[in-house]
PDB file of N, CA and C in Angstrom:
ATOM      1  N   UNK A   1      16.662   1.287  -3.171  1.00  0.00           N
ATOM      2  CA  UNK A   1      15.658   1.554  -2.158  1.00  0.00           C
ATOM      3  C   UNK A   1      15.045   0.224  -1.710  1.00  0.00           C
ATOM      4  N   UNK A   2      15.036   0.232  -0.832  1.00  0.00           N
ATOM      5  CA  UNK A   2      13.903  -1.220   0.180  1.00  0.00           C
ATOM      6  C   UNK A   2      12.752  -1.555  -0.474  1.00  0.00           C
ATOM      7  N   UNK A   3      12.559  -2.668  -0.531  1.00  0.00           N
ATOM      8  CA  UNK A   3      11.261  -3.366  -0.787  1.00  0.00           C
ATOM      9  C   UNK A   3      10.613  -4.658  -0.588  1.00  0.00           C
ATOM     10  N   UNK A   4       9.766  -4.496  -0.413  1.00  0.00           N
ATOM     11  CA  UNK A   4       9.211  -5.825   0.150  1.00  0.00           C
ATOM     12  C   UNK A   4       7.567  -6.031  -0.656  1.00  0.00           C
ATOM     13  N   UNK A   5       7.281  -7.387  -1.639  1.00  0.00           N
ATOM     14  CA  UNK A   5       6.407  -8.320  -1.973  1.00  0.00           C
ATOM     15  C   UNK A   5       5.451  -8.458  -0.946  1.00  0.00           C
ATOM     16  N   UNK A   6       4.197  -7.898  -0.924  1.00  0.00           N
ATOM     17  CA  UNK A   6       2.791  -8.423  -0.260  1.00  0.00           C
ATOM     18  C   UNK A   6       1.901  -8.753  -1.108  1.00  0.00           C
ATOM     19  N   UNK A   7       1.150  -9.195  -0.443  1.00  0.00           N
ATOM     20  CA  UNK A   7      -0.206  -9.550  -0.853  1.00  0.00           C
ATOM     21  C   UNK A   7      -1.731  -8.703  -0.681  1.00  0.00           C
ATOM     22  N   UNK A   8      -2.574  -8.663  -1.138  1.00  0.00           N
ATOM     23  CA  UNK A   8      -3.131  -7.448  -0.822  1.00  0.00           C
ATOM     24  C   UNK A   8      -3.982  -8.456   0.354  1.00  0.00           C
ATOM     25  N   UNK A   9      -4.713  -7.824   1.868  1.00  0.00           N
ATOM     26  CA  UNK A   9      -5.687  -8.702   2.073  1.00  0.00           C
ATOM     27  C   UNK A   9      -7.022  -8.134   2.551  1.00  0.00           C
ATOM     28  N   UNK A  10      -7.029  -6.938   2.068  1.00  0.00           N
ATOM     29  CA  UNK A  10      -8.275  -6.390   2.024  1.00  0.00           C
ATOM     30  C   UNK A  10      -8.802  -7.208   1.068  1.00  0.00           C
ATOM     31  N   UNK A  11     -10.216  -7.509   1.619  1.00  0.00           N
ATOM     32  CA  UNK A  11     -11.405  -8.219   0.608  1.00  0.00           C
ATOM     33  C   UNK A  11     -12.076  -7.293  -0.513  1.00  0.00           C
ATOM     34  N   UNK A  12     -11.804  -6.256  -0.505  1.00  0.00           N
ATOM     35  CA  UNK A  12     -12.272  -4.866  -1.805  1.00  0.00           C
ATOM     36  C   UNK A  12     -11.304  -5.090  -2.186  1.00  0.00           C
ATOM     37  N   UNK A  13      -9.644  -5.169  -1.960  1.00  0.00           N
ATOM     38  CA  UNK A  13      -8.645  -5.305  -2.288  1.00  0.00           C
ATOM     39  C   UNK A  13      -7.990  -3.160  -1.704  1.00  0.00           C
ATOM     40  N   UNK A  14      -6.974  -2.719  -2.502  1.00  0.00           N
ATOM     41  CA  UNK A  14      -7.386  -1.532  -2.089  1.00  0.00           C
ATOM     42  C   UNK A  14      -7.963  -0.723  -2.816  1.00  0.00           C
ATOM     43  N   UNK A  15      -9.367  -0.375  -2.713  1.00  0.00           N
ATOM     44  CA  UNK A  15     -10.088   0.445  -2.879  1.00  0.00           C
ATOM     45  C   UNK A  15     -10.066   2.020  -1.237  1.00  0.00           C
ATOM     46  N   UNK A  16     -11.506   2.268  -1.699  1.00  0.00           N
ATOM     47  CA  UNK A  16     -11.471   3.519  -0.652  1.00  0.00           C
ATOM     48  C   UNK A  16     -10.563   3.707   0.310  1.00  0.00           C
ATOM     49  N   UNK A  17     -11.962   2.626   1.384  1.00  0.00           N
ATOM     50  CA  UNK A  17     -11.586   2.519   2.780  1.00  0.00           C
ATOM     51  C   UNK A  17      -9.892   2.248   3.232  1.00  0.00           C
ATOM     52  N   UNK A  18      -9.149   0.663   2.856  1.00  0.00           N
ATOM     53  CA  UNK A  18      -7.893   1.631   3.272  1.00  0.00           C
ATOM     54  C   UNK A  18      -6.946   1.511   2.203  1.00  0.00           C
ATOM     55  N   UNK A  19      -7.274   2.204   0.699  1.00  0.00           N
ATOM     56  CA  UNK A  19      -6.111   3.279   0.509  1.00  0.00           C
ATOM     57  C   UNK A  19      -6.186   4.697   0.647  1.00  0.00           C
ATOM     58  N   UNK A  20      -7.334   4.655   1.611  1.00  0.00           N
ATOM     59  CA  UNK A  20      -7.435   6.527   2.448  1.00  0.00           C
ATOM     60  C   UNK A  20      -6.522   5.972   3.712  1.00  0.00           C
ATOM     61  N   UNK A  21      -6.805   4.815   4.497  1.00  0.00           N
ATOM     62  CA  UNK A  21      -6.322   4.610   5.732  1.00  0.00           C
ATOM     63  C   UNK A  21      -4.189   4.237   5.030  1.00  0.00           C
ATOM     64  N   UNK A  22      -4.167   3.720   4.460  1.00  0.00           N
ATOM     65  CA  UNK A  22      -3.262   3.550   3.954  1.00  0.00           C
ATOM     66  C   UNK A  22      -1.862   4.983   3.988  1.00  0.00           C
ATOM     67  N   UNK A  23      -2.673   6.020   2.620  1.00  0.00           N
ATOM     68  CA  UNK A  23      -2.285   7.473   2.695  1.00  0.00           C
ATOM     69  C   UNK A  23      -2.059   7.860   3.960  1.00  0.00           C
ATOM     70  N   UNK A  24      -3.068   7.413   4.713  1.00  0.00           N
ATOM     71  CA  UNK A  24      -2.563   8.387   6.267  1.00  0.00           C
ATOM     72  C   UNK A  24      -1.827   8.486   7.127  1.00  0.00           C
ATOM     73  N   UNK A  25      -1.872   6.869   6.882  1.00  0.00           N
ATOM     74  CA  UNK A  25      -0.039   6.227   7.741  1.00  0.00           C
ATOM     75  C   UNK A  25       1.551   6.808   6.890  1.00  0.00           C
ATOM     76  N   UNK A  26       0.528   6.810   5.602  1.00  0.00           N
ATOM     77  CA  UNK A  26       2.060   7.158   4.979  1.00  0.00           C
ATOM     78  C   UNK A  26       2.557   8.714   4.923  1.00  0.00           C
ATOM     79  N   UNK A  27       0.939   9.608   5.048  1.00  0.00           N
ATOM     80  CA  UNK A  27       1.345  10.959   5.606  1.00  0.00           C
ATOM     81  C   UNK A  27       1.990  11.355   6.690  1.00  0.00           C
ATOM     82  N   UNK A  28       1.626  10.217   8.023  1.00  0.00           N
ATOM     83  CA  UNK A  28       1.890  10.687   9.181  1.00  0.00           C
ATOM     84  C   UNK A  28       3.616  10.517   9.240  1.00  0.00           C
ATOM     85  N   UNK A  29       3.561   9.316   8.728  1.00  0.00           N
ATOM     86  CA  UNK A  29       5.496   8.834   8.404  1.00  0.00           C
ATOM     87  C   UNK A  29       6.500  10.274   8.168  1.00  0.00           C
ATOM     88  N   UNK A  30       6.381  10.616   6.849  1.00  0.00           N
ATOM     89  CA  UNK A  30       6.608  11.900   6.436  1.00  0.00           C
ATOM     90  C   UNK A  30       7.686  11.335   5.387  1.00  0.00           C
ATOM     91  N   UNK A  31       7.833  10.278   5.105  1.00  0.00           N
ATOM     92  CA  UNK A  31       8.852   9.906   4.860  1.00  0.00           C
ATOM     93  C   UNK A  31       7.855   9.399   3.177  1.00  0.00           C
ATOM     94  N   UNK A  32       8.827   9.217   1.786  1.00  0.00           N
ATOM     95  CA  UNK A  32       7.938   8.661   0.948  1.00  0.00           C
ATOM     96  C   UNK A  32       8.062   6.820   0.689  1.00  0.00           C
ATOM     97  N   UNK A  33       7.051   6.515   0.555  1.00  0.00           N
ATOM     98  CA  UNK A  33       6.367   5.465   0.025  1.00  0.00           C
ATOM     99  C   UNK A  33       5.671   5.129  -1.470  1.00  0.00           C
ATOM    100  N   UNK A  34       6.668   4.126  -1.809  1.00  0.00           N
ATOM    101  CA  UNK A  34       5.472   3.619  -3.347  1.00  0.00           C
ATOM    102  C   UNK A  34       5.392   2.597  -3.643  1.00  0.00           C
ATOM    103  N   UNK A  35       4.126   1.898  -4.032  1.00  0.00           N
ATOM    104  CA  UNK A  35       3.361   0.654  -4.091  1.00  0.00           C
ATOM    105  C   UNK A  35       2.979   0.655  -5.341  1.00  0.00           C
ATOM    106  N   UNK A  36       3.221  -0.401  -6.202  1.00  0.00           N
ATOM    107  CA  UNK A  36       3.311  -0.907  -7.533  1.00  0.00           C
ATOM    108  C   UNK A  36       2.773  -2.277  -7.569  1.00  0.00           C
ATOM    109  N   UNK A  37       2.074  -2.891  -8.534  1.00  0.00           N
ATOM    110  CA  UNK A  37       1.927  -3.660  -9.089  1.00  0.00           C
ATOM    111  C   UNK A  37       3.040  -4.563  -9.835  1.00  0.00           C
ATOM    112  N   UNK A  38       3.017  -5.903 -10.383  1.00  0.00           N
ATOM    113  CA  UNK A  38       3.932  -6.669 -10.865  1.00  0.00           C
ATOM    114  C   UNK A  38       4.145  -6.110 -12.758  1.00  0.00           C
ATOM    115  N   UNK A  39       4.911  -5.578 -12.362  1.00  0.00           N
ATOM    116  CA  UNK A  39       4.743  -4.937 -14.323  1.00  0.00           C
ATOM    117  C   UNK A  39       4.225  -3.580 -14.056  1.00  0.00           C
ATOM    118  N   UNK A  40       3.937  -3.071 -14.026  1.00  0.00           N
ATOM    119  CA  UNK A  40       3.145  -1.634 -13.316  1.00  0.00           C
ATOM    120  C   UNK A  40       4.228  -0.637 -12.763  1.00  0.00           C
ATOM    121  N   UNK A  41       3.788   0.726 -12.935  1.00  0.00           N
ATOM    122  CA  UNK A  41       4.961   1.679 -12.731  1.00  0.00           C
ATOM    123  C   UNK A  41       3.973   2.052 -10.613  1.00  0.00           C
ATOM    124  N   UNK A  42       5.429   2.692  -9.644  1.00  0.00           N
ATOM    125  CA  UNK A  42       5.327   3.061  -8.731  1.00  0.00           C
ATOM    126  C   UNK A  42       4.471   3.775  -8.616  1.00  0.00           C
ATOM    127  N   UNK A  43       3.474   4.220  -7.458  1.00  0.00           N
ATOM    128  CA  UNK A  43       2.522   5.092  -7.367  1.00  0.00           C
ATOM    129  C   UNK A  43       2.426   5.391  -5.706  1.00  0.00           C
ATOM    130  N   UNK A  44       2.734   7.274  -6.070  1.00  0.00           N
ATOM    131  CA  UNK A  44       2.642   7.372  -4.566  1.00  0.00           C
ATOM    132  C   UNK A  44       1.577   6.876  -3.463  1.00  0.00           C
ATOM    133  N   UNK A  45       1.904   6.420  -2.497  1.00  0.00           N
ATOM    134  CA  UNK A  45       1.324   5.640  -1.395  1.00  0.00           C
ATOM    135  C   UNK A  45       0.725   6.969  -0.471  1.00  0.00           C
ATOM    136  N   UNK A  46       0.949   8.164  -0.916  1.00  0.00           N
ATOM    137  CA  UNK A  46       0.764   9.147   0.740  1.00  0.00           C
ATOM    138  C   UNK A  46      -1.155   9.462  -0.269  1.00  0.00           C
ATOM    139  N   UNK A  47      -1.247   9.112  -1.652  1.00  0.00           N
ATOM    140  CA  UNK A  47      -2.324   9.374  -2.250  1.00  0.00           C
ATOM    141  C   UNK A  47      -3.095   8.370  -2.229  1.00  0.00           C
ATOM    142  N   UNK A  48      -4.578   8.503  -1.571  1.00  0.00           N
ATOM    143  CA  UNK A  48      -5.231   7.506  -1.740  1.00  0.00           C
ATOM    144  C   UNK A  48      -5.997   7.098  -3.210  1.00  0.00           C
ATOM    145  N   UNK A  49      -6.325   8.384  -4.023  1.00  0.00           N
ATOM    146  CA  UNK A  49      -6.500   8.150  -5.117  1.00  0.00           C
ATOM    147  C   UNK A  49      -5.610   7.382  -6.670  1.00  0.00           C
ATOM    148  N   UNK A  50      -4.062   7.355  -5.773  1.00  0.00           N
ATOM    149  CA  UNK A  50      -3.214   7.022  -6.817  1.00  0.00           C
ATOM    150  C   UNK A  50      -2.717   5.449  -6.251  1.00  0.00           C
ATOM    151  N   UNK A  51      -3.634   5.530  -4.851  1.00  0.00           N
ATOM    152  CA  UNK A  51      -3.251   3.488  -4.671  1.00  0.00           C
ATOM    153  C   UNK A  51      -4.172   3.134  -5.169  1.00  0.00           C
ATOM    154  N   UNK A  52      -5.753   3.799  -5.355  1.00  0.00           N
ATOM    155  CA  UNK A  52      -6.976   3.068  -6.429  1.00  0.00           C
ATOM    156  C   UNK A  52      -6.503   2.732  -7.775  1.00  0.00           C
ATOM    157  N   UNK A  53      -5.967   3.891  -8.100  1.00  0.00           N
ATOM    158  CA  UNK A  53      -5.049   3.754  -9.616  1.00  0.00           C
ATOM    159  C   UNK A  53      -4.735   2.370  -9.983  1.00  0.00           C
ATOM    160  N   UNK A  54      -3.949   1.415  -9.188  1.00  0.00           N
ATOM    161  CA  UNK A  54      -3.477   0.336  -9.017  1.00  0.00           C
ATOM    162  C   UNK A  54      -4.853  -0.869  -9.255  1.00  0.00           C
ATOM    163  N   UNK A  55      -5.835  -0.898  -8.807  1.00  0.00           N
ATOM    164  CA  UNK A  55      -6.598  -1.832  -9.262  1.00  0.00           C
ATOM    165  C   UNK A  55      -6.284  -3.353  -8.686  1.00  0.00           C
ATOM    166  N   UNK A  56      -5.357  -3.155  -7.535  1.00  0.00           N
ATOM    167  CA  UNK A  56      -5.017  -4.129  -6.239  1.00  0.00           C
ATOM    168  C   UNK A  56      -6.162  -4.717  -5.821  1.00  0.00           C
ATOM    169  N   UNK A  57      -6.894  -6.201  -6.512  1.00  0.00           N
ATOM    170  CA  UNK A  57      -7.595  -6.722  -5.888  1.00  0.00           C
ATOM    171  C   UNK A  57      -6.450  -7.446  -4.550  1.00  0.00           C
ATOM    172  N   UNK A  58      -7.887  -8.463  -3.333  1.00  0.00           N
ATOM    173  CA  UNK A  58      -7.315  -9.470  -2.602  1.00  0.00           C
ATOM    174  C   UNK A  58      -6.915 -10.498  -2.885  1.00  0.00           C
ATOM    175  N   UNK A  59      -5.763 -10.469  -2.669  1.00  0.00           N
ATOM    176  CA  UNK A  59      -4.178 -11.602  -3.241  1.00  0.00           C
ATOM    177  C   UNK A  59      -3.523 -11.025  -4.270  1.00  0.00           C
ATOM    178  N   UNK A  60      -3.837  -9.922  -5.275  1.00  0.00           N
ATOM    179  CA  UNK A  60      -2.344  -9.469  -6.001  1.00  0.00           C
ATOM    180  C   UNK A  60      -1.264  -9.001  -5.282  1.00  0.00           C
ATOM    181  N   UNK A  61      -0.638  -9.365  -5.815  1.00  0.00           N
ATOM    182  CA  UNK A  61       1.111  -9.285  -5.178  1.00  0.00           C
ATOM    183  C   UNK A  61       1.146  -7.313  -5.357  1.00  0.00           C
ATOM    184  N   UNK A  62       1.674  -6.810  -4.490  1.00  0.00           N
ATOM    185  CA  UNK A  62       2.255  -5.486  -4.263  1.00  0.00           C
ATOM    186  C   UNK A  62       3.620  -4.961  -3.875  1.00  0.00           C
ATOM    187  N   UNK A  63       4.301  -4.447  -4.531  1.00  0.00           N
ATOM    188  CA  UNK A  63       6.007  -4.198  -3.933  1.00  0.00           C
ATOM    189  C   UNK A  63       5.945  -2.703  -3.172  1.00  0.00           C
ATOM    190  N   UNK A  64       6.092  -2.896  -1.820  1.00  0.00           N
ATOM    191  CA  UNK A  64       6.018  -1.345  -1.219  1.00  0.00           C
ATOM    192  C   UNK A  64       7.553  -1.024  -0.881  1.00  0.00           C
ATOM    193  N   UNK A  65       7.900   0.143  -1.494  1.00  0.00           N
ATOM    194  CA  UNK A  65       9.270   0.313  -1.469  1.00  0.00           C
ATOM    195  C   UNK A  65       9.325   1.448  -0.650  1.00  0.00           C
ATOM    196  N   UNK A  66      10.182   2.018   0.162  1.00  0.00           N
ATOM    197  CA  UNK A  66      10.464   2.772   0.692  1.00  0.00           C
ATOM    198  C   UNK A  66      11.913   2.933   1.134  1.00  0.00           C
ATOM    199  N   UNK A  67      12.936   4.191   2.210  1.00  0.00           N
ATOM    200  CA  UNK A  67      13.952   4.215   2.421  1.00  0.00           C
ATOM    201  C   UNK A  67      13.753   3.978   3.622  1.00  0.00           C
ATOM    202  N   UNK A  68      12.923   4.335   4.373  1.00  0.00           N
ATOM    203  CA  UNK A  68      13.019   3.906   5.966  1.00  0.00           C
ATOM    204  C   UNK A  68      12.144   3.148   5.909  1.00  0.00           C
ATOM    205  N   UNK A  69      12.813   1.695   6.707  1.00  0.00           N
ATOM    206  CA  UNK A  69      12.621   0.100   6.952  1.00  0.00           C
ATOM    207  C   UNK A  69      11.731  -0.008   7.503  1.00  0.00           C
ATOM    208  N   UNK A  70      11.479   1.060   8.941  1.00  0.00           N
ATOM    209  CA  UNK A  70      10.240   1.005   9.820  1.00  0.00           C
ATOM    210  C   UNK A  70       8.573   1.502   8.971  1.00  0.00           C
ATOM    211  N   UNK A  71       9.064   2.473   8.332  1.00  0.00           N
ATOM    212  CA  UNK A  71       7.448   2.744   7.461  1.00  0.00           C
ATOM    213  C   UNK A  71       7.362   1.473   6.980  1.00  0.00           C
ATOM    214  N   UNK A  72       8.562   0.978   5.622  1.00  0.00           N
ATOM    215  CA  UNK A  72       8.219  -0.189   5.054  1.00  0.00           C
ATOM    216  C   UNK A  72       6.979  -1.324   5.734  1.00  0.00           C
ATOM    217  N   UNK A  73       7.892  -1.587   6.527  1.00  0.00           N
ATOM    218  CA  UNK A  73       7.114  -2.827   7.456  1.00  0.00           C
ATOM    219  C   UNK A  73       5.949  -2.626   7.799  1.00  0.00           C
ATOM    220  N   UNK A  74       5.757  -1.217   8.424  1.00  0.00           N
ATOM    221  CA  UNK A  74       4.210  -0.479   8.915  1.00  0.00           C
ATOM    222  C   UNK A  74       2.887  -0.683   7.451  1.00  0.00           C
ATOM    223  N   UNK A  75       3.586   0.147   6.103  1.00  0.00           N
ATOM    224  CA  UNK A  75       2.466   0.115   5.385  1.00  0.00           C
ATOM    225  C   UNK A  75       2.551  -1.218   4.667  1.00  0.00           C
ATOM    226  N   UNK A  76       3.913  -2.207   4.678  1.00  0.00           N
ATOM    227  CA  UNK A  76       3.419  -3.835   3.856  1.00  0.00           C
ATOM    228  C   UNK A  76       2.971  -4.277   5.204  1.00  0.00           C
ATOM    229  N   UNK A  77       2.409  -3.951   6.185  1.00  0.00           N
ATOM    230  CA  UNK A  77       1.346  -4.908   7.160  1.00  0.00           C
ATOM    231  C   UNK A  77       0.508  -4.431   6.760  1.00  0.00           C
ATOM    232  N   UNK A  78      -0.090  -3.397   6.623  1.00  0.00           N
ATOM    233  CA  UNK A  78      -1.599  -2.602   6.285  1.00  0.00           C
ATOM    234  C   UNK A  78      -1.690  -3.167   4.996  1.00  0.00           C
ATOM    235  N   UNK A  79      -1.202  -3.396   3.971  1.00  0.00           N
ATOM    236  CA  UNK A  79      -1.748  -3.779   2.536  1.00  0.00           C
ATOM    237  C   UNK A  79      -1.968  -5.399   3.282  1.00  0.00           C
ATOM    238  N   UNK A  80      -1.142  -5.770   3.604  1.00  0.00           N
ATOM    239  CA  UNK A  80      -1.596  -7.572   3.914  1.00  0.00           C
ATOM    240  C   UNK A  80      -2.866  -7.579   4.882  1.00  0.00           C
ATOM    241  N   UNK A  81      -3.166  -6.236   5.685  1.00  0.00           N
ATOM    242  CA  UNK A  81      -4.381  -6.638   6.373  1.00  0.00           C
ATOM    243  C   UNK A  81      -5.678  -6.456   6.013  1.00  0.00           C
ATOM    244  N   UNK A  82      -6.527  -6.908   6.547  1.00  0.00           N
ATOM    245  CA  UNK A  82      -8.319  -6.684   5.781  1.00  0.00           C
ATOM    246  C   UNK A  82      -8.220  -5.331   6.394  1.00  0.00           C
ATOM    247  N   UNK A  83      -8.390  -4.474   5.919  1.00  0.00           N
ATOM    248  CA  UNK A  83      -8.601  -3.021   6.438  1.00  0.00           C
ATOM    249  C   UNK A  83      -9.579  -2.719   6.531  1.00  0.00           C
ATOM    250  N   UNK A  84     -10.706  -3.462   5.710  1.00  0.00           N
ATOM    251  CA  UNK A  84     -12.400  -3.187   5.762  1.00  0.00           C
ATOM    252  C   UNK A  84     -13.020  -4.485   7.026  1.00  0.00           C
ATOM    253  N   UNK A  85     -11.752  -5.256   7.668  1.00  0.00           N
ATOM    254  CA  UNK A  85     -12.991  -6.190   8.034  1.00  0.00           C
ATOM    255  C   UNK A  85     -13.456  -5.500   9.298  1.00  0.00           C
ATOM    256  N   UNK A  86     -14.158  -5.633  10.125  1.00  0.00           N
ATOM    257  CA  UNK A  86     -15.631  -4.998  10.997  1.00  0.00           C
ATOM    258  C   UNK A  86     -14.869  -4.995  12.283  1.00  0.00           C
TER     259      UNK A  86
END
């Protein structure tokens, strides 16, 4: 399955704000998504409570894996972006 190394760049890292916004992109996809930590087991991405799970401050590395290339790219831009900034 596809994957691609980000960085987190939300300044909460992902907390609430977007691993709810996060889940939603990955609901709307329909397709699945999972975002892991370095050493850390996969955790579905369509749950915002199970990307808190993760404990993704700003700058830990994140592997978002998926089968379709286009979600990929969609939700590793959203983890690299400030999702909380104003």
């Amino acid at each position: 399955m596809p994957s691609q190394v980000v960085t987190v760049g939300s300044r909460v890292g992902l907390h609430a704000r977007p691993a709810a916004l996060i889940a939603e992109a990955v609901g709307k996809a329909g397709v699945p998504v999972t975002l892991a930590t370095a050493g850390g087991n996969p955790v579905d991405a369509g749950s915002p409570l199970m990307i808190m799970t993760l404990g993704a401050k700003k700058g830990t590395e994140v592997v978002v894996t998926s089968d379709d290339q286009a979600v990929l790219d969609q939700i590793a831009g959203m983890v690299a972006q400030d999702l909380d900034a104003d």
